[in-house]
Each structure stands twice: as C-alpha cells, then as structure tokens.
C-alpha atoms as a PDB file:
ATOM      1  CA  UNK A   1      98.736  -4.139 -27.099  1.00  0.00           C
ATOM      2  CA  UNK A   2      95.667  -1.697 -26.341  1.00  0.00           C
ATOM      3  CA  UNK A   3      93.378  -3.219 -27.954  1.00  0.00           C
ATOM      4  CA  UNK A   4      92.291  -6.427 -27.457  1.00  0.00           C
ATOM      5  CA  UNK A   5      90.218  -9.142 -29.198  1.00  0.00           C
ATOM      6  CA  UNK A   6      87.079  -8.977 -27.728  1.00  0.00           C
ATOM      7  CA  UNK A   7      83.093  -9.424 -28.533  1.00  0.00           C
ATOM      8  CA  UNK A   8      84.028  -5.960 -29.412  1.00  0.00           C
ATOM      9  CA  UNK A   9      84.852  -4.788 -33.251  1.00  0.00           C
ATOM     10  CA  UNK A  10      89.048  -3.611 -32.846  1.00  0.00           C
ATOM     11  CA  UNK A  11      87.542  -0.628 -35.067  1.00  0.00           C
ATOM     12  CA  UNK A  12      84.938  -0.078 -32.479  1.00  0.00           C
ATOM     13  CA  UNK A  13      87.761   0.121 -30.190  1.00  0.00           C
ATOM     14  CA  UNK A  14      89.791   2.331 -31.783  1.00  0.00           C
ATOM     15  CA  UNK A  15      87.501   4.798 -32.856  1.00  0.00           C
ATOM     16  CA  UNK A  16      86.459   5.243 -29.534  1.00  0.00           C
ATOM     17  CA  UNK A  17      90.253   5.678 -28.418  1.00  0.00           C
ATOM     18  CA  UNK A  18      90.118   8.507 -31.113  1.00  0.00           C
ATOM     19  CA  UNK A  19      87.027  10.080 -29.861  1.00  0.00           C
ATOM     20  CA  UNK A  20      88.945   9.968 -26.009  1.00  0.00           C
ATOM     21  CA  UNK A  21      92.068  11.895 -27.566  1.00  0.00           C
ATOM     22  CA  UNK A  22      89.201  14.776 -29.255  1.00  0.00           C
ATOM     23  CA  UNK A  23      87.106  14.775 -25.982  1.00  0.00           C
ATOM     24  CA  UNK A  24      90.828  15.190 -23.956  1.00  0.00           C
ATOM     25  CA  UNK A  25      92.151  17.773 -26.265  1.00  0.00           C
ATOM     26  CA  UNK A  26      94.940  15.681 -27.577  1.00  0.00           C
ATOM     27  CA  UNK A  27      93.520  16.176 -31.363  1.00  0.00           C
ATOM     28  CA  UNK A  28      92.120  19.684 -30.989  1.00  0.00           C
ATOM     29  CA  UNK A  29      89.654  21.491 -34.040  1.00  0.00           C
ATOM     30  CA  UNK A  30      91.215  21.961 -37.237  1.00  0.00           C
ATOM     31  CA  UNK A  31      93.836  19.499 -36.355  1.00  0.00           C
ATOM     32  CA  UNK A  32      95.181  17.783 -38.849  1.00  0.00           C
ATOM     33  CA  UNK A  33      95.096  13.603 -37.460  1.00  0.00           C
ATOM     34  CA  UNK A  34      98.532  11.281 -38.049  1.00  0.00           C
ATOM     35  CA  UNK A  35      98.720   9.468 -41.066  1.00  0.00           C
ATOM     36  CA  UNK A  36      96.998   6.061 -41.599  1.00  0.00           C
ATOM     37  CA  UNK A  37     100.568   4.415 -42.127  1.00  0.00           C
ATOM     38  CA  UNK A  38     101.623   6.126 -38.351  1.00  0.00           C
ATOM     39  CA  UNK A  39      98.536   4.785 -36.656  1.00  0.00           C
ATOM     40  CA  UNK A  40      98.499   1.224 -37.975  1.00  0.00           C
ATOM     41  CA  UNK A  41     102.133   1.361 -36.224  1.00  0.00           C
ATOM     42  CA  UNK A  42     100.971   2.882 -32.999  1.00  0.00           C
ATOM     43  CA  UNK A  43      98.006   0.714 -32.767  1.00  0.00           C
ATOM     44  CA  UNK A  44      99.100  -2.759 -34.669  1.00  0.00           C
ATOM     45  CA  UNK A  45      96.286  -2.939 -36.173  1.00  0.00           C
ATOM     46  CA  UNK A  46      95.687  -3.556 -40.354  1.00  0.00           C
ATOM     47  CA  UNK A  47      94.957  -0.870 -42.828  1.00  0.00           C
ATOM     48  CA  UNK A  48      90.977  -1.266 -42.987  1.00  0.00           C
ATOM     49  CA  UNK A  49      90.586  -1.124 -39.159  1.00  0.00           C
ATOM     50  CA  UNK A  50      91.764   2.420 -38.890  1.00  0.00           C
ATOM     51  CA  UNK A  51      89.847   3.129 -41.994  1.00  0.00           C
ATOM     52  CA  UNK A  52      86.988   2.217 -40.237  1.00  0.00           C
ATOM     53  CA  UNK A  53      87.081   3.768 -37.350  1.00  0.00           C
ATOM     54  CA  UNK A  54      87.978   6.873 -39.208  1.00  0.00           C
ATOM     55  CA  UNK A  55      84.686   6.440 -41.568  1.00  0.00           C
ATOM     56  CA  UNK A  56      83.247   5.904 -38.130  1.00  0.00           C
ATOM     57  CA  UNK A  57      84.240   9.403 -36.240  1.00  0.00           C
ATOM     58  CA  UNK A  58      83.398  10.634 -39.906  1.00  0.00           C
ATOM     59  CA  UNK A  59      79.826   9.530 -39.914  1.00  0.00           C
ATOM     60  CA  UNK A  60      79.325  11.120 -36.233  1.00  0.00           C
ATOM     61  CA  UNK A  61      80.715  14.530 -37.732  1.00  0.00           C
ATOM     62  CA  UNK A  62      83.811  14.789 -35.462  1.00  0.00           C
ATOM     63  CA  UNK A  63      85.940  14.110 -38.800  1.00  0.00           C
ATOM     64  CA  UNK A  64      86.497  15.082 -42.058  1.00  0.00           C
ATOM     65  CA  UNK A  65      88.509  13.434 -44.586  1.00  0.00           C
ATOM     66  CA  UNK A  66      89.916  16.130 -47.430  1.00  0.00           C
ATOM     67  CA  UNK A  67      91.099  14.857 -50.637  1.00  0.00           C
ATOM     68  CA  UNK A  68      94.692  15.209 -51.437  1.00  0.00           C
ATOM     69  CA  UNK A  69      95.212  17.038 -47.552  1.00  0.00           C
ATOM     70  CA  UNK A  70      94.183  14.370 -44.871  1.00  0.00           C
ATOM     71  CA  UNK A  71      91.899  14.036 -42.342  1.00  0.00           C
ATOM     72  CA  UNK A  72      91.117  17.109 -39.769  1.00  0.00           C
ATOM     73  CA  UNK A  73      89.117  17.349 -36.860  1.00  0.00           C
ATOM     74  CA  UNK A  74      86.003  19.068 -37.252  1.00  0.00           C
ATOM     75  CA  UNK A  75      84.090  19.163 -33.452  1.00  0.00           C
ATOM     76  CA  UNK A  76      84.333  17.322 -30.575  1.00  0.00           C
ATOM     77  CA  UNK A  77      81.732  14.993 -29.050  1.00  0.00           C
ATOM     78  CA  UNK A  78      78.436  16.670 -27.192  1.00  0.00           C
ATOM     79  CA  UNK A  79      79.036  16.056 -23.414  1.00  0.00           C
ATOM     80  CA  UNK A  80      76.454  13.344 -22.065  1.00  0.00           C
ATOM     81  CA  UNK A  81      77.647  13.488 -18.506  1.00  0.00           C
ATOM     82  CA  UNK A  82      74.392  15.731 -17.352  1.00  0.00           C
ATOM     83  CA  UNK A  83      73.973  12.990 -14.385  1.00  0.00           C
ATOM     84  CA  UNK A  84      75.730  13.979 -10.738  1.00  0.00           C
ATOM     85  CA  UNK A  85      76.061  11.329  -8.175  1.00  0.00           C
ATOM     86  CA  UNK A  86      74.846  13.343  -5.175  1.00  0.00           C
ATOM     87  CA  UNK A  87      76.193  12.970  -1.932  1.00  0.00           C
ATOM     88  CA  UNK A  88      73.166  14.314  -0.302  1.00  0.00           C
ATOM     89  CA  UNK A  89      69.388  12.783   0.323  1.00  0.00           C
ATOM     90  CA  UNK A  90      67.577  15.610  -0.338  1.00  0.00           C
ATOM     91  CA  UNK A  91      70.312  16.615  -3.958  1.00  0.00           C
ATOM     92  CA  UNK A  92      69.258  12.863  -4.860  1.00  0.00           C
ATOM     93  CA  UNK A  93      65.817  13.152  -4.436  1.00  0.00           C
ATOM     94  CA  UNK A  94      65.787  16.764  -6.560  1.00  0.00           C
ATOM     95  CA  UNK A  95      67.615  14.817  -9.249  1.00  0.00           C
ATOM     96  CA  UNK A  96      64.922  12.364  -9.880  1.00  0.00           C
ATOM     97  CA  UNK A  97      62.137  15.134  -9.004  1.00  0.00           C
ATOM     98  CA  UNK A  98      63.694  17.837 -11.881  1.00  0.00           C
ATOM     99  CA  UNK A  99      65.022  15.161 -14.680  1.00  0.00           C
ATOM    100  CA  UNK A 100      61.797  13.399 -15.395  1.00  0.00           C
ATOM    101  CA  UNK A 101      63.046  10.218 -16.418  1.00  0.00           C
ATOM    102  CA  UNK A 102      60.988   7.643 -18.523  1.00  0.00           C
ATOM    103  CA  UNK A 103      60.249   4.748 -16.511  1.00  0.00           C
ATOM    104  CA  UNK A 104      59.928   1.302 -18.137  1.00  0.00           C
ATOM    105  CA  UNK A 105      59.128  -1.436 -15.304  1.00  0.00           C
ATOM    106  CA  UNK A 106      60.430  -4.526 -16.908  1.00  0.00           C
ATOM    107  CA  UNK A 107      60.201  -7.046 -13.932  1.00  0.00           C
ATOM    108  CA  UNK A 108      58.191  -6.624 -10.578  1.00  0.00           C
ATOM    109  CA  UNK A 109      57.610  -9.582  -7.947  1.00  0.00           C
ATOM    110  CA  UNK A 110      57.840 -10.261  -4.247  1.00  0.00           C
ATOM    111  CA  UNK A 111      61.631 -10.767  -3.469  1.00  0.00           C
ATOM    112  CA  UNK A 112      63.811 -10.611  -0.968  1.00  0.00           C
ATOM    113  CA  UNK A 113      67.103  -8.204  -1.035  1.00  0.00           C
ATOM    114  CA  UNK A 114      70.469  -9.676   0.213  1.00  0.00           C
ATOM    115  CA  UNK A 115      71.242  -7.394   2.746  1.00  0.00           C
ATOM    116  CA  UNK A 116      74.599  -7.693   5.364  1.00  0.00           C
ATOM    117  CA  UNK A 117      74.810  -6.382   8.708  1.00  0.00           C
ATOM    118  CA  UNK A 118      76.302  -2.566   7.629  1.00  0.00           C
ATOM    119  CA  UNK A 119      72.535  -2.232   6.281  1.00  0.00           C
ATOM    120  CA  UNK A 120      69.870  -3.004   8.889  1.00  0.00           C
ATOM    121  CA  UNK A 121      67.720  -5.643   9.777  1.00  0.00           C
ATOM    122  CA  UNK A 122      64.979  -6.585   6.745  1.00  0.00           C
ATOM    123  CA  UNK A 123      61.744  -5.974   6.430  1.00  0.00           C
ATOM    124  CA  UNK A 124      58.741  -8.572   6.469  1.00  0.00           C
ATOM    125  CA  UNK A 125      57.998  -8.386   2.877  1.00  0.00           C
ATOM    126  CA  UNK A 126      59.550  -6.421   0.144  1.00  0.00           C
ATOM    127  CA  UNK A 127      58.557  -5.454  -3.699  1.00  0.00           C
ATOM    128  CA  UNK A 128      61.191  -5.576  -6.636  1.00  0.00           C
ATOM    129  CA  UNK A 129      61.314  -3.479  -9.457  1.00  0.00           C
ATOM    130  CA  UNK A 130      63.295  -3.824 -12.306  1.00  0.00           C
ATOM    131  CA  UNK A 131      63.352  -0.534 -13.954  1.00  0.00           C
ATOM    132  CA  UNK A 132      65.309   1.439 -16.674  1.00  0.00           C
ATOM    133  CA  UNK A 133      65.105   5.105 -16.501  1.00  0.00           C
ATOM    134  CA  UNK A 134      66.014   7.329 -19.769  1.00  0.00           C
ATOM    135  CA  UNK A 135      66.689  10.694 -20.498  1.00  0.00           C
ATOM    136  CA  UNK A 136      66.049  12.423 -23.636  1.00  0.00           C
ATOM    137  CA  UNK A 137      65.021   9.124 -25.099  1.00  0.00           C
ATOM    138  CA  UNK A 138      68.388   7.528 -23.798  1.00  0.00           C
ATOM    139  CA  UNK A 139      68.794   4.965 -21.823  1.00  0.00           C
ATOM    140  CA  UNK A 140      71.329   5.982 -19.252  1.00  0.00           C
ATOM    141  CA  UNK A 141      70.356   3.580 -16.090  1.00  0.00           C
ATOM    142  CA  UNK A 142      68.998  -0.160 -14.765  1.00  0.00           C
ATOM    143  CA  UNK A 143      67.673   0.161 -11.144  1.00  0.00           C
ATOM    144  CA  UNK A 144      66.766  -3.149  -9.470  1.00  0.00           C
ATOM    145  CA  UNK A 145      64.535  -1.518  -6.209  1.00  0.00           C
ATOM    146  CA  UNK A 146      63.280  -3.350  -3.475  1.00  0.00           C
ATOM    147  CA  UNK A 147      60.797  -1.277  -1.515  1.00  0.00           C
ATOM    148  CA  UNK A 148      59.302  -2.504   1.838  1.00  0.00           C
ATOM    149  CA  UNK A 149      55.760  -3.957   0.869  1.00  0.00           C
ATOM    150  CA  UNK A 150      53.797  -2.450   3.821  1.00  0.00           C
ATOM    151  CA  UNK A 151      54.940   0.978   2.342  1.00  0.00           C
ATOM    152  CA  UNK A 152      54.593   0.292  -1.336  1.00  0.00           C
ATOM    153  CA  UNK A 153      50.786  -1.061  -0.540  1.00  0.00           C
ATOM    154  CA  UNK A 154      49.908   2.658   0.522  1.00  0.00           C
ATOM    155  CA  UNK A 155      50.470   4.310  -3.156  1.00  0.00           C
ATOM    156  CA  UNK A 156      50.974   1.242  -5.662  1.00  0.00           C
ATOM    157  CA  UNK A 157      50.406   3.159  -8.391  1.00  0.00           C
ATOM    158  CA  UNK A 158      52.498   5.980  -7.847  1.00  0.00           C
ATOM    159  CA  UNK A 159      54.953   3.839  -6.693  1.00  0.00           C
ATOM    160  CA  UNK A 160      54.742   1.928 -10.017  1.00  0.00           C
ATOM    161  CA  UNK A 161      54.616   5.121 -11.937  1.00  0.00           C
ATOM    162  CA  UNK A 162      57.026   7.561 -10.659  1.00  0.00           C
ATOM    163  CA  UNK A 163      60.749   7.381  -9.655  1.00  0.00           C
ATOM    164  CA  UNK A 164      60.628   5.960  -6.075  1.00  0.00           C
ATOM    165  CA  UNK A 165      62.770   8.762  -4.129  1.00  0.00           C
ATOM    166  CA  UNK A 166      60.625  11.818  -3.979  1.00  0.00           C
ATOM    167  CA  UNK A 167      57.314   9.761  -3.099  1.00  0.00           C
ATOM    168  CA  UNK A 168      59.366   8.362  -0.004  1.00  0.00           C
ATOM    169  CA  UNK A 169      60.983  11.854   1.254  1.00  0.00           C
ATOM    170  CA  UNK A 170      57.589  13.582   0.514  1.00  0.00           C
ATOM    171  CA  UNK A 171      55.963  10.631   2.825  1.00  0.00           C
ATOM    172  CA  UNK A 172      55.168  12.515   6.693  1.00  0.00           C
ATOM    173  CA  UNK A 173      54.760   8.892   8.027  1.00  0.00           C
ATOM    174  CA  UNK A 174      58.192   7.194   6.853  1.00  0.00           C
ATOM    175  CA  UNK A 175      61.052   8.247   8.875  1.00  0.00           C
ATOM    176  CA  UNK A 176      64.406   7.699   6.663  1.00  0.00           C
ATOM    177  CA  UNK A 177      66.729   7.509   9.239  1.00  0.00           C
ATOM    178  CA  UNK A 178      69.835   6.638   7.745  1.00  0.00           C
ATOM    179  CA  UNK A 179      70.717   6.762   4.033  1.00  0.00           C
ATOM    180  CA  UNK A 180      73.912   5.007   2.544  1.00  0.00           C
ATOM    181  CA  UNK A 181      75.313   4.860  -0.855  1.00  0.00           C
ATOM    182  CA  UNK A 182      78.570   3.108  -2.486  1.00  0.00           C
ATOM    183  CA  UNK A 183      79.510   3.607  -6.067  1.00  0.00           C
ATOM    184  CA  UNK A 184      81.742   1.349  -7.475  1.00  0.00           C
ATOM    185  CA  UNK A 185      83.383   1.621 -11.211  1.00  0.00           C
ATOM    186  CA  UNK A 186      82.588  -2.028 -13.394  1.00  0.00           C
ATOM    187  CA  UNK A 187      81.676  -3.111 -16.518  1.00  0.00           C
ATOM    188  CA  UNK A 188      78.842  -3.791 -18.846  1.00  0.00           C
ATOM    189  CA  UNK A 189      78.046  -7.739 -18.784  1.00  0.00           C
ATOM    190  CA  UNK A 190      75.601  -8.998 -21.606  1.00  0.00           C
ATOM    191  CA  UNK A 191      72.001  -8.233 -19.801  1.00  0.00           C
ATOM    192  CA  UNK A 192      73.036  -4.508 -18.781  1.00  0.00           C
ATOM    193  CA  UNK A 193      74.674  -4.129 -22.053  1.00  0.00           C
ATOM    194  CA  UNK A 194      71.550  -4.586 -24.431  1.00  0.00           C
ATOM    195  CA  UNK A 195      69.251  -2.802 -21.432  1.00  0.00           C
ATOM    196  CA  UNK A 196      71.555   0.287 -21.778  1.00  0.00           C
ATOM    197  CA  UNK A 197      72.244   0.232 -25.695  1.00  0.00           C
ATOM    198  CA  UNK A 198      75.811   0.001 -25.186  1.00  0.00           C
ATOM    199  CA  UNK A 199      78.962  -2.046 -25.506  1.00  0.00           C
ATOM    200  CA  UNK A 200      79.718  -5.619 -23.776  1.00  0.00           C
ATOM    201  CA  UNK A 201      82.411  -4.485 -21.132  1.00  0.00           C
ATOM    202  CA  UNK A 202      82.041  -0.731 -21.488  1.00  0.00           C
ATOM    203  CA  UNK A 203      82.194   0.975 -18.374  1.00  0.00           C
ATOM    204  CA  UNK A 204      79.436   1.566 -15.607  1.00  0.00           C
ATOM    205  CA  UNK A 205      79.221   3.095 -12.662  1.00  0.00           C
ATOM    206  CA  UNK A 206      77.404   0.670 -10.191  1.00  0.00           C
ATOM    207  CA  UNK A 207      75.995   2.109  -6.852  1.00  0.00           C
ATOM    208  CA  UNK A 208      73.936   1.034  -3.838  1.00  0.00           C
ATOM    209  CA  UNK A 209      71.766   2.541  -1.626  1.00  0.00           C
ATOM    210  CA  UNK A 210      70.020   1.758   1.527  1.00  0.00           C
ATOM    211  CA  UNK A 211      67.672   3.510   3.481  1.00  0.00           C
ATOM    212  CA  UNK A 212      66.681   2.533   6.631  1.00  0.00           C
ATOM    213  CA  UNK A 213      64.063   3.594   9.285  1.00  0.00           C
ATOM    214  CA  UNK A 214      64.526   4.452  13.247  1.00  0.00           C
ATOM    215  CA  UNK A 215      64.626   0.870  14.152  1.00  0.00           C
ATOM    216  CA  UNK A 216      67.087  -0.084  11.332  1.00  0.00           C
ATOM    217  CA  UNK A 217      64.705  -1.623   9.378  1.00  0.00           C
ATOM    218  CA  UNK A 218      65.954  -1.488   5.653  1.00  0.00           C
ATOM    219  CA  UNK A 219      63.025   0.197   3.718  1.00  0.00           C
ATOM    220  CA  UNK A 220      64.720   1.145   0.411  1.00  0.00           C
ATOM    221  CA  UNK A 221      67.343  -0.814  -1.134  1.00  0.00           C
ATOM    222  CA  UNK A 222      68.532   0.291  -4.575  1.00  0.00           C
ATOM    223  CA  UNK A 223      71.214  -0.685  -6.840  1.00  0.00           C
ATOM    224  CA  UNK A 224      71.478   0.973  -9.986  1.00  0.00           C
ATOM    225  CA  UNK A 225      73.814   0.258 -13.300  1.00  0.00           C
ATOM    226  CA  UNK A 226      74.844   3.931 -14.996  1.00  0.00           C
ATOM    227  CA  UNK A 227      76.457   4.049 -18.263  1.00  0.00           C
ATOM    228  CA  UNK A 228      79.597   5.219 -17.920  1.00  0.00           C
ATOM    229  CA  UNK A 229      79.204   7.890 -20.393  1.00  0.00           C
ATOM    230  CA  UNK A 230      76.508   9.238 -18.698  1.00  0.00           C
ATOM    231  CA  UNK A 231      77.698  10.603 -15.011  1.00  0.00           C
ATOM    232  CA  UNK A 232      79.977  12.392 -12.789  1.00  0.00           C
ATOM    233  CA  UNK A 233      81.253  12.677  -9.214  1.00  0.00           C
ATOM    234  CA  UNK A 234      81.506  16.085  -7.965  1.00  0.00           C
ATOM    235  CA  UNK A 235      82.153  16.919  -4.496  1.00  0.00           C
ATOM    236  CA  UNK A 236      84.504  18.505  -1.780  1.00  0.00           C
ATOM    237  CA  UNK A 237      87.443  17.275   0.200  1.00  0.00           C
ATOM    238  CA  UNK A 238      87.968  17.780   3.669  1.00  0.00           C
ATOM    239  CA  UNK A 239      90.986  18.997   4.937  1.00  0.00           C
END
C-alpha cells in the first residue's frame, strides 16, 4: 500500500506521486499517461480518487485530458529548489544578504536555548525570535533564533528588521569563532505545516546552527524548518 490514510486527501497523495514521476522523467512531454482502469490497480485506490488527482495535475497545467485519446502530459513542474544549504559561513551569510527574504517576526521574548556540551557554554541572557522568511511571496522557512542579548541590545532594530547573519559577520567587535550546522530530513507537524502553507507530514529539512565566540560562548543559535520542496545540498566529497 503507498498510500496511506492520513489527515492527508489519498488524491492529494496521489497526484503528488504523479507530479514525482513528471518531475523524474518517468511520464515525459507528450506522453500519453496509463489508463484510469491500470492506475486504480497499481494504486488500489477507487475510480474518483485518480480522477481527482488527474483534474488536480490538470488544473496546475502539467495535464491535459483529450476527448476520445486520453490524458498526455503537457509540462513539468517549475523547479522551486532555488535554496542551497551552504557549507560555508561566509556562502550562508551571502545567501541571506542576495535573496532578500520577507521577514515576519511572529514571537520575540527573553528565552533561554537548550544547548549540550558539543555547543559551548551559554550566554547570560539571550533574545528569541520566531521568524518566517519568504521568497517571492512564498513561504519557504520557520527560524526560531536566539541571539545573545548583550549583542542584540547594540542594533535592536536592525536586528529585528533584517535577517540576523550578515549584521553579525559585518560586526568588527563579535568574533565568530566556531560555526556548526546539522541538517536533518523530518516532517511537517501541525504548527510548521500551516506556518509554511504546506501539507501535515510533508517533508522538511530541519537544521541547526551554532555560533560561538573565542571563549565558547554560544552567541547565535538557530534552528530553522525548510520546506522540503524548497532546497538542496550541493557539495564535494573528499577522497
């Protein structure tokens, strides 16, 4: 069974197993897709559910349905993945200088981040931000930030304003040190889900980062939720 009975619509499901096989080159342009009897077989699901997602793909113009011939593939989906995990401090901080993200602060407070021993030692006093950046007028990330508060009291409004990063490299008097990142693959729960405009359980990319000073004091700790649709990892191996 691939599809399973989730908060998410099986035609929902299916069309976007459809989209996966355009994307992948499996149904190429001007292909001519398998008949509704052949995927309600290879998918056990009814008649109406393939319908659906078909009327689905249809409405996004990757689709069209032809009287009397079938249904043919007509384009393939526009590539969102414009977003590179760098591996670099100086890549990551050109990548928030050059996209111009929209910033929406949706939480800020005095918190404290939970930090273990691979990170540093904490700070006195830190600031949270909730944020979600968006590009293009989509969503494509939720960053929870905690910034230490002696630095953020120096530029609160740029701080508040702009995307975090470049105001920290481009600062003479804060030494990063030592700059760590781990991505891990997960999915969507409820919060992120609505945040992100996308599907309960649809896959994110979920990666921390810590920057700490010359006396291991954590200054920076960010961990940030990327729709999966969104980025890629790019980079090369070692021999």
């Amino acid at each position: 069974m691939i599809l399973d009975n989730s908060q998410v619509p099986l035609y929902i499901q299916l069309a976007e197993l459809f989209r996966q096989r355009i994307v992948k080159g499996v149904w190429k342009d001007g292909d001519k897709l398998p008949s509704l009897e052949k995927l309600v077989q290879e998918f056990g699901v009814a008649r109406v559910t393939v319908r659906q997602a078909v009327d689905q793909l249809t409405r996004d113009g990757l689709v069209s349905p032809q009287r009397g011939r079938g249904t043919f593939v007509t384009g393939a989906p526009q590539s969102n993945r414009w977003l590179r995990v760098e591996t670099t401090l100086q890549n990551l901080s050109n990548v928030y200088r050059d996209t111009q993200p929209t910033i929406l602060n949706i939480d800020e407070s005095t918190r404290s981040p939970l930090l273990n021993a691979k990170d540093g030692v904490a700070a006195e006093q830190y600031v949270y931000m909730r944020r979600i950046h968006s590009h293009q007028g989509k969503p494509y990330c939720v960053i929870d930030i905690y910034l230490d508060a002696a630095i953020f009291a120096r530029y609160p409004e740029r701080f508040r304003k702009e995307t975090v990063i470049p105001i920290l490299m481009g600062l003479r008097s804060v030494k990063i040190a030592t700059a760590r990142q781990v991505l891990a693959i997960s999915t969507a729960d409820l919060e992120v889900a609505k945040l992100l405009g996308i599907s309960v359980n649809a896959p994110v990319a979920e990666v921390r980062r810590v920057f700490a000073d010359e006396k291991r004091r954590v200054i920076y700790l960010g961990e940030v939720t990327y729709r999966g649709d969104f980025i890629h990892v790019e980079f090369d191996l070692k021999s």
